[in-house]
Protein backbone atom coordinates (compact mmCIF):
# COMPACT_ATOMS: atom_id res chain seq x y z
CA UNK A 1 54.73 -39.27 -8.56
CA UNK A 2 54.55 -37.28 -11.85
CA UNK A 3 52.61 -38.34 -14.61
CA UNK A 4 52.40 -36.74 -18.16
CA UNK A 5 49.32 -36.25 -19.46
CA UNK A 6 49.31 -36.84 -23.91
CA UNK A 7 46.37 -37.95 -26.24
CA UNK A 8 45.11 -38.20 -29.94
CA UNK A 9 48.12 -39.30 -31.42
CA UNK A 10 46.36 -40.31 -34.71
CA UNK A 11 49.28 -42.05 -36.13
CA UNK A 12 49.25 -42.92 -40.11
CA UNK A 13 46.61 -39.29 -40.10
CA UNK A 14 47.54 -37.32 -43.47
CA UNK A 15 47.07 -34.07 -43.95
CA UNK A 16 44.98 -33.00 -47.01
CA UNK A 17 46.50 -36.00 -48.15
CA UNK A 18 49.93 -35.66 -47.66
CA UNK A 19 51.64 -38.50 -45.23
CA UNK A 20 52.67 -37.04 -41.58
CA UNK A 21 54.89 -40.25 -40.85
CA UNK A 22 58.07 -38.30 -40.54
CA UNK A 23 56.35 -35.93 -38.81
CA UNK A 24 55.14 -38.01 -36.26
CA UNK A 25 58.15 -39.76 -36.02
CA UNK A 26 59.45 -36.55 -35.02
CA UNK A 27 56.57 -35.31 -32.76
CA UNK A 28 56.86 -38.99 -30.53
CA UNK A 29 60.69 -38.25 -29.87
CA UNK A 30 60.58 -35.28 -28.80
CA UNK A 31 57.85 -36.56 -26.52
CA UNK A 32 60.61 -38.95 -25.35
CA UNK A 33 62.70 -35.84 -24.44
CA UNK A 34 60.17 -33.89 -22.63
CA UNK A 35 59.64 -37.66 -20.19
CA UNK A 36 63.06 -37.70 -19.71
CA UNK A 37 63.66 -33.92 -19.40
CA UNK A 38 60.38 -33.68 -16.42
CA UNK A 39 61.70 -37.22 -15.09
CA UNK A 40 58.50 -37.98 -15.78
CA UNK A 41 57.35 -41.71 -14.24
CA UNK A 42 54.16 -42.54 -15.89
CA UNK A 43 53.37 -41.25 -19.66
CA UNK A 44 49.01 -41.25 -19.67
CA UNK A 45 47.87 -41.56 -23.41
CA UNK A 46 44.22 -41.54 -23.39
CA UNK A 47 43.24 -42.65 -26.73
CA UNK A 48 43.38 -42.42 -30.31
CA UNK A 49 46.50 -43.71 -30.96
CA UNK A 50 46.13 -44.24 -34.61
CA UNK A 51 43.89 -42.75 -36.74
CA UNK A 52 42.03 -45.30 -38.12
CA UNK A 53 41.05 -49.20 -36.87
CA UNK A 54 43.23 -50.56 -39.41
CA UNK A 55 46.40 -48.66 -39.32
CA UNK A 56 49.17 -48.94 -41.82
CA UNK A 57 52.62 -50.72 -40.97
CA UNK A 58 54.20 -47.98 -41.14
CA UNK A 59 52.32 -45.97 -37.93
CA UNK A 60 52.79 -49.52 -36.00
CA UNK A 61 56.64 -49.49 -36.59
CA UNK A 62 56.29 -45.70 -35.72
CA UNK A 63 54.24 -46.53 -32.43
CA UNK A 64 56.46 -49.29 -31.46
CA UNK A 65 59.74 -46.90 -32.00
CA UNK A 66 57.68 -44.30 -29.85
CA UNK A 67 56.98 -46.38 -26.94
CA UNK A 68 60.56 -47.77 -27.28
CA UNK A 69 62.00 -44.08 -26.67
CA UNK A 70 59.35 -43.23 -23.63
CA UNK A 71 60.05 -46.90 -22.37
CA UNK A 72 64.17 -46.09 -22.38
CA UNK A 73 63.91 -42.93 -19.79
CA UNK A 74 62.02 -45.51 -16.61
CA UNK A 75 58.81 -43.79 -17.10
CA UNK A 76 55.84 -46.81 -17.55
CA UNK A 77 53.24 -46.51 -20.06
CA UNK A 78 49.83 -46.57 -19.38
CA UNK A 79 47.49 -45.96 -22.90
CA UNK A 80 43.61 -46.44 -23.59
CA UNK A 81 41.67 -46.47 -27.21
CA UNK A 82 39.93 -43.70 -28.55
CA UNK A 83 36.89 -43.94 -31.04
CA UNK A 84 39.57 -43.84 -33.92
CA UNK A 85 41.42 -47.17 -32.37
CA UNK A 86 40.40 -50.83 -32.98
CA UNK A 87 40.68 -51.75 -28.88
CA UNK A 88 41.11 -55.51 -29.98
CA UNK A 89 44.02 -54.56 -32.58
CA UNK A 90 45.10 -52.08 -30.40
CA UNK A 91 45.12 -54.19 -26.72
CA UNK A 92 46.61 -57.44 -28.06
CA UNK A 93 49.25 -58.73 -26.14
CA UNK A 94 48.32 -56.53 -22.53
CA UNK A 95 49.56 -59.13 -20.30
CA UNK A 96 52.77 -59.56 -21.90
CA UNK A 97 53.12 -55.80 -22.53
CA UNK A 98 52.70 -55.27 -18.89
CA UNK A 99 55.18 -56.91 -18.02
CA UNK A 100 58.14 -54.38 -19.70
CA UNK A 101 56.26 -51.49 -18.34
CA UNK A 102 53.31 -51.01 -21.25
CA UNK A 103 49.84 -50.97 -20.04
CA UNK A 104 46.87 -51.20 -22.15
CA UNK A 105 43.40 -50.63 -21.30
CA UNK A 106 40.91 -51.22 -24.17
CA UNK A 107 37.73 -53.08 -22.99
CA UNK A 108 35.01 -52.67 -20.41
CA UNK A 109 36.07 -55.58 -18.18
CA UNK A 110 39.81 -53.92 -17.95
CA UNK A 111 37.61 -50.63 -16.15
CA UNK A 112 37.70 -52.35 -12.44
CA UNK A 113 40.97 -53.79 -13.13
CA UNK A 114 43.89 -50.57 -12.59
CA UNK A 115 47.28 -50.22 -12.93
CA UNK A 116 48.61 -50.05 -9.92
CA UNK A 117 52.02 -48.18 -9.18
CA UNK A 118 53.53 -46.65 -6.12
CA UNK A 119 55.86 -43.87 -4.84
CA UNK A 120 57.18 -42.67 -1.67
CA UNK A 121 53.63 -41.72 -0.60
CA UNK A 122 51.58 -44.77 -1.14
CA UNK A 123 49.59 -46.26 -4.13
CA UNK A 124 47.81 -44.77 -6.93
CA UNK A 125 45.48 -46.74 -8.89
CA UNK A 126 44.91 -45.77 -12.70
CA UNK A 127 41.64 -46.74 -14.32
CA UNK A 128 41.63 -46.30 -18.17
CA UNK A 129 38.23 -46.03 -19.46
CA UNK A 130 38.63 -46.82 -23.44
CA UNK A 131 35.65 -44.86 -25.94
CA UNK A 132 32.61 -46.72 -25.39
CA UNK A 133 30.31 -47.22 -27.81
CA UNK A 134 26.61 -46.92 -26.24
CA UNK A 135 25.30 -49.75 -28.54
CA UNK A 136 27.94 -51.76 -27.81
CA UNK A 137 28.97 -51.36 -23.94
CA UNK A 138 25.53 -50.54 -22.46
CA UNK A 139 25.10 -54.43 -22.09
CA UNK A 140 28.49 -55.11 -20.85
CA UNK A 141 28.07 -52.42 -18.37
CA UNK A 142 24.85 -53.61 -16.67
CA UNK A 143 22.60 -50.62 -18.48
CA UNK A 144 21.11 -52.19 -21.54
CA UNK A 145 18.28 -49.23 -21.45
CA UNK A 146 21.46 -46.48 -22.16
CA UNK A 147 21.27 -44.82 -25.31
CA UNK A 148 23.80 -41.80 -25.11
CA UNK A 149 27.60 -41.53 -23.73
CA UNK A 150 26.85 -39.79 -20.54
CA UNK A 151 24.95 -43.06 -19.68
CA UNK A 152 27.38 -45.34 -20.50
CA UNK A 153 30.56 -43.15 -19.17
CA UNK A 154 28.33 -42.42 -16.04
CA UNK A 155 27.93 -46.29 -15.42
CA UNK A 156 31.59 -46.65 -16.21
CA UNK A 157 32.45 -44.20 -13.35
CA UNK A 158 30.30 -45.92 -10.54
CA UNK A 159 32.15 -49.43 -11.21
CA UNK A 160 35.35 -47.00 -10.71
CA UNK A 161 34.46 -44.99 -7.74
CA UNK A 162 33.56 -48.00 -6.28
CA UNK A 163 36.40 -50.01 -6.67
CA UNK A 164 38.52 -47.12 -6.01
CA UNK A 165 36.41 -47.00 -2.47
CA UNK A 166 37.58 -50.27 -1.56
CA UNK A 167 40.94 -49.42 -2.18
CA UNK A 168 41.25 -46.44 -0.24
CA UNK A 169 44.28 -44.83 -2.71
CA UNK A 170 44.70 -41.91 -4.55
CA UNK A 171 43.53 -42.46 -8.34
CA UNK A 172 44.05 -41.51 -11.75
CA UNK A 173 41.39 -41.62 -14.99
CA UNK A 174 42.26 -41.73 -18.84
CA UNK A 175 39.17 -41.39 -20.48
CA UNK A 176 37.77 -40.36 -24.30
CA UNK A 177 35.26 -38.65 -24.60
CA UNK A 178 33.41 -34.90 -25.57
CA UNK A 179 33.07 -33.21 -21.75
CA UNK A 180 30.53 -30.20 -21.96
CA UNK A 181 32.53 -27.34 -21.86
CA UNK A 182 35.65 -28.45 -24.36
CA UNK A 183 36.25 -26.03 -27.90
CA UNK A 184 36.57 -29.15 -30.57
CA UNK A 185 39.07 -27.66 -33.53
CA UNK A 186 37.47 -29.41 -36.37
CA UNK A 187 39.69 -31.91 -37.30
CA UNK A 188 38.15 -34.44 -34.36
CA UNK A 189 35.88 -36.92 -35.58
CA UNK A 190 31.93 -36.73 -34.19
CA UNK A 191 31.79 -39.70 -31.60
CA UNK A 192 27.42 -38.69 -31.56
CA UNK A 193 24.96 -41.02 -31.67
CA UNK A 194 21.76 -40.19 -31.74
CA UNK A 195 22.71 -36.44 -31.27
CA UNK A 196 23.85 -37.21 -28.23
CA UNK A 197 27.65 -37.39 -27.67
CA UNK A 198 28.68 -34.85 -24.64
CA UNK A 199 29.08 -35.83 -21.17
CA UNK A 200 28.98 -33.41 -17.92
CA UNK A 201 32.34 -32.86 -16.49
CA UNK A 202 31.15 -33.62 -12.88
CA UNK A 203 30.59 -37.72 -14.67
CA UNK A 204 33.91 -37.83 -13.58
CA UNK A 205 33.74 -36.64 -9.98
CA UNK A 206 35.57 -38.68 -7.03
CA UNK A 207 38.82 -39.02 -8.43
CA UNK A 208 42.26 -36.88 -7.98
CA UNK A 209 42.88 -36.31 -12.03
CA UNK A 210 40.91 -36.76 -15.04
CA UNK A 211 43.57 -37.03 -18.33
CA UNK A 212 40.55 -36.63 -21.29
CA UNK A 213 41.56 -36.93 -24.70
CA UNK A 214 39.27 -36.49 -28.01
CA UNK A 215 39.50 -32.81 -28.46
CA UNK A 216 42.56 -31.84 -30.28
CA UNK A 217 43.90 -28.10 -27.63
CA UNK A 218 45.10 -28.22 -24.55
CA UNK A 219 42.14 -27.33 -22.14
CA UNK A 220 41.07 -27.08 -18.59
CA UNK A 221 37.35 -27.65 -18.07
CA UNK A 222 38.13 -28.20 -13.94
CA UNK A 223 41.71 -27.99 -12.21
CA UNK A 224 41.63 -31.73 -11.91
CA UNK A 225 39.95 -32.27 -15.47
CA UNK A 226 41.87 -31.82 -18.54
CA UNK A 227 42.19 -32.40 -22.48
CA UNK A 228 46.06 -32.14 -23.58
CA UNK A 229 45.39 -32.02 -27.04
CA UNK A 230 46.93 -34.01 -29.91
CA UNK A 231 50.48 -34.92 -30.64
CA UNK A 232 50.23 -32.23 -33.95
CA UNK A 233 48.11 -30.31 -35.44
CA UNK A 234 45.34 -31.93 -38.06
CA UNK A 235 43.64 -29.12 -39.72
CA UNK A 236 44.42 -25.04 -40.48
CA UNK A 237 42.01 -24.41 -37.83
CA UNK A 238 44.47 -25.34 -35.22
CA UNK A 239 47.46 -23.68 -37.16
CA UNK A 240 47.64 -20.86 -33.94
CA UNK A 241 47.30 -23.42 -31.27
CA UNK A 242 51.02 -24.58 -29.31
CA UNK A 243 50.43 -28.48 -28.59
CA UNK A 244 51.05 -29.10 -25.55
CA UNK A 245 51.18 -32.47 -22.75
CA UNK A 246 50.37 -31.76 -19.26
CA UNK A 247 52.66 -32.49 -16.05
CA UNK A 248 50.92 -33.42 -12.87
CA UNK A 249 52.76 -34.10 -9.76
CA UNK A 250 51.23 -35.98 -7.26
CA UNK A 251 52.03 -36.41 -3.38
CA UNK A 252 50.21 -37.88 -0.41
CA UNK A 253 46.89 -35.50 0.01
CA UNK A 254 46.05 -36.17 -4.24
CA UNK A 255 47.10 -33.53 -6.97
CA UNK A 256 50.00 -31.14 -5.82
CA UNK A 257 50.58 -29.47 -8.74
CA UNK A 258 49.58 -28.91 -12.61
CA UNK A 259 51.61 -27.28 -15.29
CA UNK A 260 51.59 -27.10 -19.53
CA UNK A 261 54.66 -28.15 -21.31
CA UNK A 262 54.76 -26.87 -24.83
CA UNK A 263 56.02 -29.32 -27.72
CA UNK A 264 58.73 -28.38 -30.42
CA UNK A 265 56.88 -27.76 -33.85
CA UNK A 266 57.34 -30.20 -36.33
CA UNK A 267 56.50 -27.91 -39.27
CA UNK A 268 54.38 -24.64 -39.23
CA UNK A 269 51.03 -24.07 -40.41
CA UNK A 270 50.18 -20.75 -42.96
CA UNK A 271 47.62 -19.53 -44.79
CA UNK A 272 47.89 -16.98 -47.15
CA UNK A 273 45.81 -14.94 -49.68
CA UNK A 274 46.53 -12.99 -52.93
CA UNK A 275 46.66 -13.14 -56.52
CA UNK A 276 49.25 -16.45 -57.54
CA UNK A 277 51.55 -14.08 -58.62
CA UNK A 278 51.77 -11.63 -55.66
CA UNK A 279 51.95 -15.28 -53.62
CA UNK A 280 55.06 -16.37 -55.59
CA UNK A 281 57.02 -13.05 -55.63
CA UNK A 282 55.73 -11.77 -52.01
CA UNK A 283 59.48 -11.45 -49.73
CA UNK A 284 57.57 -11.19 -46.83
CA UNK A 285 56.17 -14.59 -47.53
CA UNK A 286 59.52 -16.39 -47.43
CA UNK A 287 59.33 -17.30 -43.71
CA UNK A 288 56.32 -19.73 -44.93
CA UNK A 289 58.25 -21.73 -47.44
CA UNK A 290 58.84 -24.65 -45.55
CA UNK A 291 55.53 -24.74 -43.53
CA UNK A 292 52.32 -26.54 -44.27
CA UNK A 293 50.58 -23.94 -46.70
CA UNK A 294 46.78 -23.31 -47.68
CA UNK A 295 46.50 -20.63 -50.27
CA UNK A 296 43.73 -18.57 -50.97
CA UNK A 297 44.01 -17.31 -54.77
CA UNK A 298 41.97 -13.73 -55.52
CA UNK A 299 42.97 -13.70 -59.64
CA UNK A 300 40.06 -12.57 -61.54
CA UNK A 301 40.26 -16.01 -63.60
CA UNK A 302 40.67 -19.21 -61.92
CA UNK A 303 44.55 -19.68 -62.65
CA UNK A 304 46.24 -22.82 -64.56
CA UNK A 305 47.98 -25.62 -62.41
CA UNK A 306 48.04 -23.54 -59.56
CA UNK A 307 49.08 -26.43 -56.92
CA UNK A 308 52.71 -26.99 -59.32
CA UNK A 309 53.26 -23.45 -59.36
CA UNK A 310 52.45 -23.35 -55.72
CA UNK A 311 54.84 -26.11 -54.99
CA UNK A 312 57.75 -24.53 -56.59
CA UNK A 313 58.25 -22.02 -54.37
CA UNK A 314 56.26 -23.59 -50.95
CA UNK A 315 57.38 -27.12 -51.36
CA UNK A 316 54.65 -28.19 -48.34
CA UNK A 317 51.38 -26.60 -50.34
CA UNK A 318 48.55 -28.82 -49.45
CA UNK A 319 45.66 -26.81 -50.48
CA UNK A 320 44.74 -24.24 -52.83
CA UNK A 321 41.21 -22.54 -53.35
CA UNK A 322 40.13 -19.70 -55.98
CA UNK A 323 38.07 -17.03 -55.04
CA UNK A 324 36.92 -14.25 -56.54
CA UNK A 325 38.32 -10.62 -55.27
CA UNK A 326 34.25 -9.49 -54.75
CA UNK A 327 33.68 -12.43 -53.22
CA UNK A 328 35.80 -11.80 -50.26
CA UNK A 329 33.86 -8.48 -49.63
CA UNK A 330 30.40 -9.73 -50.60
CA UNK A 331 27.55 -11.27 -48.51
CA UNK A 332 26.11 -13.98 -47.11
CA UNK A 333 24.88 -16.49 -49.99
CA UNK A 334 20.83 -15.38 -48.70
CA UNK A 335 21.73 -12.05 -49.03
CA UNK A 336 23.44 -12.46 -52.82
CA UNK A 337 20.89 -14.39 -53.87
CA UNK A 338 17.86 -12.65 -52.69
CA UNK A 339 15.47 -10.83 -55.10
CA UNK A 340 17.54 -12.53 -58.12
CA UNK A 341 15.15 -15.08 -60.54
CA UNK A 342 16.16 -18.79 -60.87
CA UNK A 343 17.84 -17.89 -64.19
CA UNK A 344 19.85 -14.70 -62.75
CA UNK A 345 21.55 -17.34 -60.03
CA UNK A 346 21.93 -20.19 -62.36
CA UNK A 347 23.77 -17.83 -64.70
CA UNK A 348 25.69 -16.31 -61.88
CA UNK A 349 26.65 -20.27 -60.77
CA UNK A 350 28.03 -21.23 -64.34
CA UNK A 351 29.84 -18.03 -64.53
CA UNK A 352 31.63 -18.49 -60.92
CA UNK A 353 32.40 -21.98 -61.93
CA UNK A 354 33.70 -21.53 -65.13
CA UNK A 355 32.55 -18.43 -67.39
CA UNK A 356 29.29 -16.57 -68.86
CA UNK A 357 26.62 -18.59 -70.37
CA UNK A 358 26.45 -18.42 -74.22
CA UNK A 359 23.82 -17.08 -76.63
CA UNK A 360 22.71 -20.84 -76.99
CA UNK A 361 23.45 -21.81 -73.44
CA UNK A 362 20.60 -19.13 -72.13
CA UNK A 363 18.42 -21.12 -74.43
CA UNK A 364 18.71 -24.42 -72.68
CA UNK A 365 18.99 -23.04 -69.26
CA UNK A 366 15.45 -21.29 -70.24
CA UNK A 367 13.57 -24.34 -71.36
CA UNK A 368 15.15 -26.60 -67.89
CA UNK A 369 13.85 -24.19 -65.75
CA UNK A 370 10.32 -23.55 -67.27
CA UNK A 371 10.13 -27.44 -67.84
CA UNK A 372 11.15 -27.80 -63.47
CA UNK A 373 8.76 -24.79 -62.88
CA UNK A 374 5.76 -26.03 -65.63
CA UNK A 375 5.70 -22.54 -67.65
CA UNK A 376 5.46 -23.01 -71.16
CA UNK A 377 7.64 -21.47 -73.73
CA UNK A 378 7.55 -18.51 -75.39
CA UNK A 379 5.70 -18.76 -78.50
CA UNK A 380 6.20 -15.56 -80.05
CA UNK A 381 3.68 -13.81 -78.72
CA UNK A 382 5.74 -10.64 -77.84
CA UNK A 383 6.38 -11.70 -74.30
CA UNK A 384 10.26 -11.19 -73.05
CA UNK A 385 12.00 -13.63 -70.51
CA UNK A 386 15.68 -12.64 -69.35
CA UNK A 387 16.70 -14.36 -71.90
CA UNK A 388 15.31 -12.60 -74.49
CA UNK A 389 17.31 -9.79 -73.03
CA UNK A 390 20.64 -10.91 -73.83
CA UNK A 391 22.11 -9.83 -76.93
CA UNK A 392 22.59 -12.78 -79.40
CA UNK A 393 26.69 -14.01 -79.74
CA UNK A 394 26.79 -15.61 -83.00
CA UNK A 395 28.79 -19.16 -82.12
CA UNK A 396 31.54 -20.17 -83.85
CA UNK A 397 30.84 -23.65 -85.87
């Protein structure tokens, strides 16, 4: 049997809040290809479907086009929720869905009931364990005292090791969850509660494959226990990472073999740096003009409408920061601000943000901070603050 291993879909995401719907309309067909391609027989999604509990129309008509491409090369459909899916919303119509080949598994009482398919070599029983909220499984799970997810997942696992005992058949496990040992990317969401939110990778110990999704790169914490990754990339910080679904063949002594299969990119990610002007003249930047594009700006002055400008040559800018050229060469914010007064780093604050304080400004900033700090004023005694230093600007009326 060979199963392919996908996760964290996160359809109806945007991407510093530009829609990925094409994009992931894209991304689920050529998942379709890569099934039909590996004659793949059972596609594992383990959670986080779409991004959010409600999702919009438009990722459900995506989803159900998805599944309708996977569904057309014979391989079945087995999929779980993740903490970003509604498992209600997201499990309705199981028994029906079942029945053409789609099988959800989104609540604790689903956990002893697998999906059971067979090949030349016997059974195999697939147990999809959805996210599980402590608060709100540890009761259904017969361990009201659990507080953390390594209680409730570990509780989850006995009711499957021993169901899978009485079985006596090779078995598969989608699960959700943050196994000790994964590298998260930054664009997952925390599943913690009360700081508490790994699990130990042996939680999932007794069974031939483990198909983990939550983190968002293909990884291999154990041979048998794996994250895939998600369908695209969600944040710059993943803009060097290949996606990636895993293939695992099975035959009659468990796991036979496991190997990576790289997805097509959708659309590159780039981020570049430089004055707007060297950005929009730059020929060696023309490769990134139809990739996903973060721009760091260096001009001494913060520049005008930078995103339009942007835009007209990188049509897929989604993000654009100023910083100043010392700034990329200066340190840490303890060591800047050390040995400066509370009037040196408030000026140096106003200035960064937009320019120097005036003649009348220091004035003001003077009396807020001796009025936070309780000093009183000068009174013309003869005694200097820093803002006596400054030479005085005469303001236009």
């Amino acid at each position: 049997m060979r199963i392919l291993h996908t996760s964290d879909w996160h359809l109806g995401r945007t991407f510093h809040g530009v829609e990925l719907l094409d994009d992931q309309r894209r991304a689920l067909s050529h998942l379709a290809t890569v099934v039909a391609e590996e004659q793949v027989d059972v596609v594992v999604v383990a959670g986080d479907i779409y991004d959010r509990s409600v999702p919009p129309a438009d990722a459900v008509r995506i989803y159900d086009a998805g599944l309708q491409e996977i569904a057309a090369t014979g391989a079945r459909i087995i999929v779980t929720s993740g903490n970003h899916d509604s498992p209600t919303r997201l499990g309705v119509g199981s028994v029906f869905a079942a029945a053409g080949g789609l099988h959800l598994r989104t609540s604790v009482t689903s956990i002893t009931d697998p999906v059971i398919l067979a090949d030349e070599y016997g059974e195999v029983a697939f147990y999809g364990l959805p996210y599980l909220e402590p608060d709100t499984a540890r009761t259904e799970l017969g361990v009201p005292d659990a507080r953390s997810h390594a209680a409730v997942l570990s509780a989850a696992m006995d009711r499957v090791r021993t169901d899978r005992a009485g079985r006596g058949i090779r078995s598969v496990v989608a699960a959700h969850a943050f196994v000790v040992g994964g590298l998260a990317t930054g664009s997952e969401r925390s599943i913690s509660v009360g700081g508490v939110e790994t699990v130990a990778a042996d939680t999932f110990d007794g069974v031939d494959y483990v198909a983990l999704g939550h983190l968002h790169s293909p990884q291999v914490l154990t041979e048998t226990v794996r994250y895939s990754g998600s369908l695209l990339p969600y944040s710059f910080g993943e803009r060097t990472h290949r996606k990636a679904v895993w293939i695992v063949d099975l035959d009659a002594g468990g796991v036979a073999r496991i190997y990576g299969r790289e997805l097509p990119v959708v659309r590159e990610l780039t981020s570049v740096t430089g004055t707007l002007t060297d950005l929009l003249s730059d020929p060696a930047l023309a490769v990134a003009e139809d990739h996903y594009v973060e721009a760091t700006l260096t001009d001494p002055i913060r520049p005008l409408d930078a995103m339009r400008r942007l835009r007209e040559r990188f049509g897929f800018a989604v993000h654009v920061h100023w910083q100043r050229p010392e700034e990329l060469s200066s340190p840490d914010y303890r060591s800047r601000v050390r040995g400066r007064s509370d009037a040196q780093i408030v000026e140096a604050f106003i200035t960064d943000v937009r320019d120097a304080p005036r003649a009348g400004e220091f004035v003001l900033i003077d009396r807020a901070l001796r009025a936070v700090v309780g000093e009183p004023e000068a009174d013309g005694s003869g005694e200097l603050t820093l803002f006596d230093l400054e030479p005085p600007v005469a303001e236009s009326a």
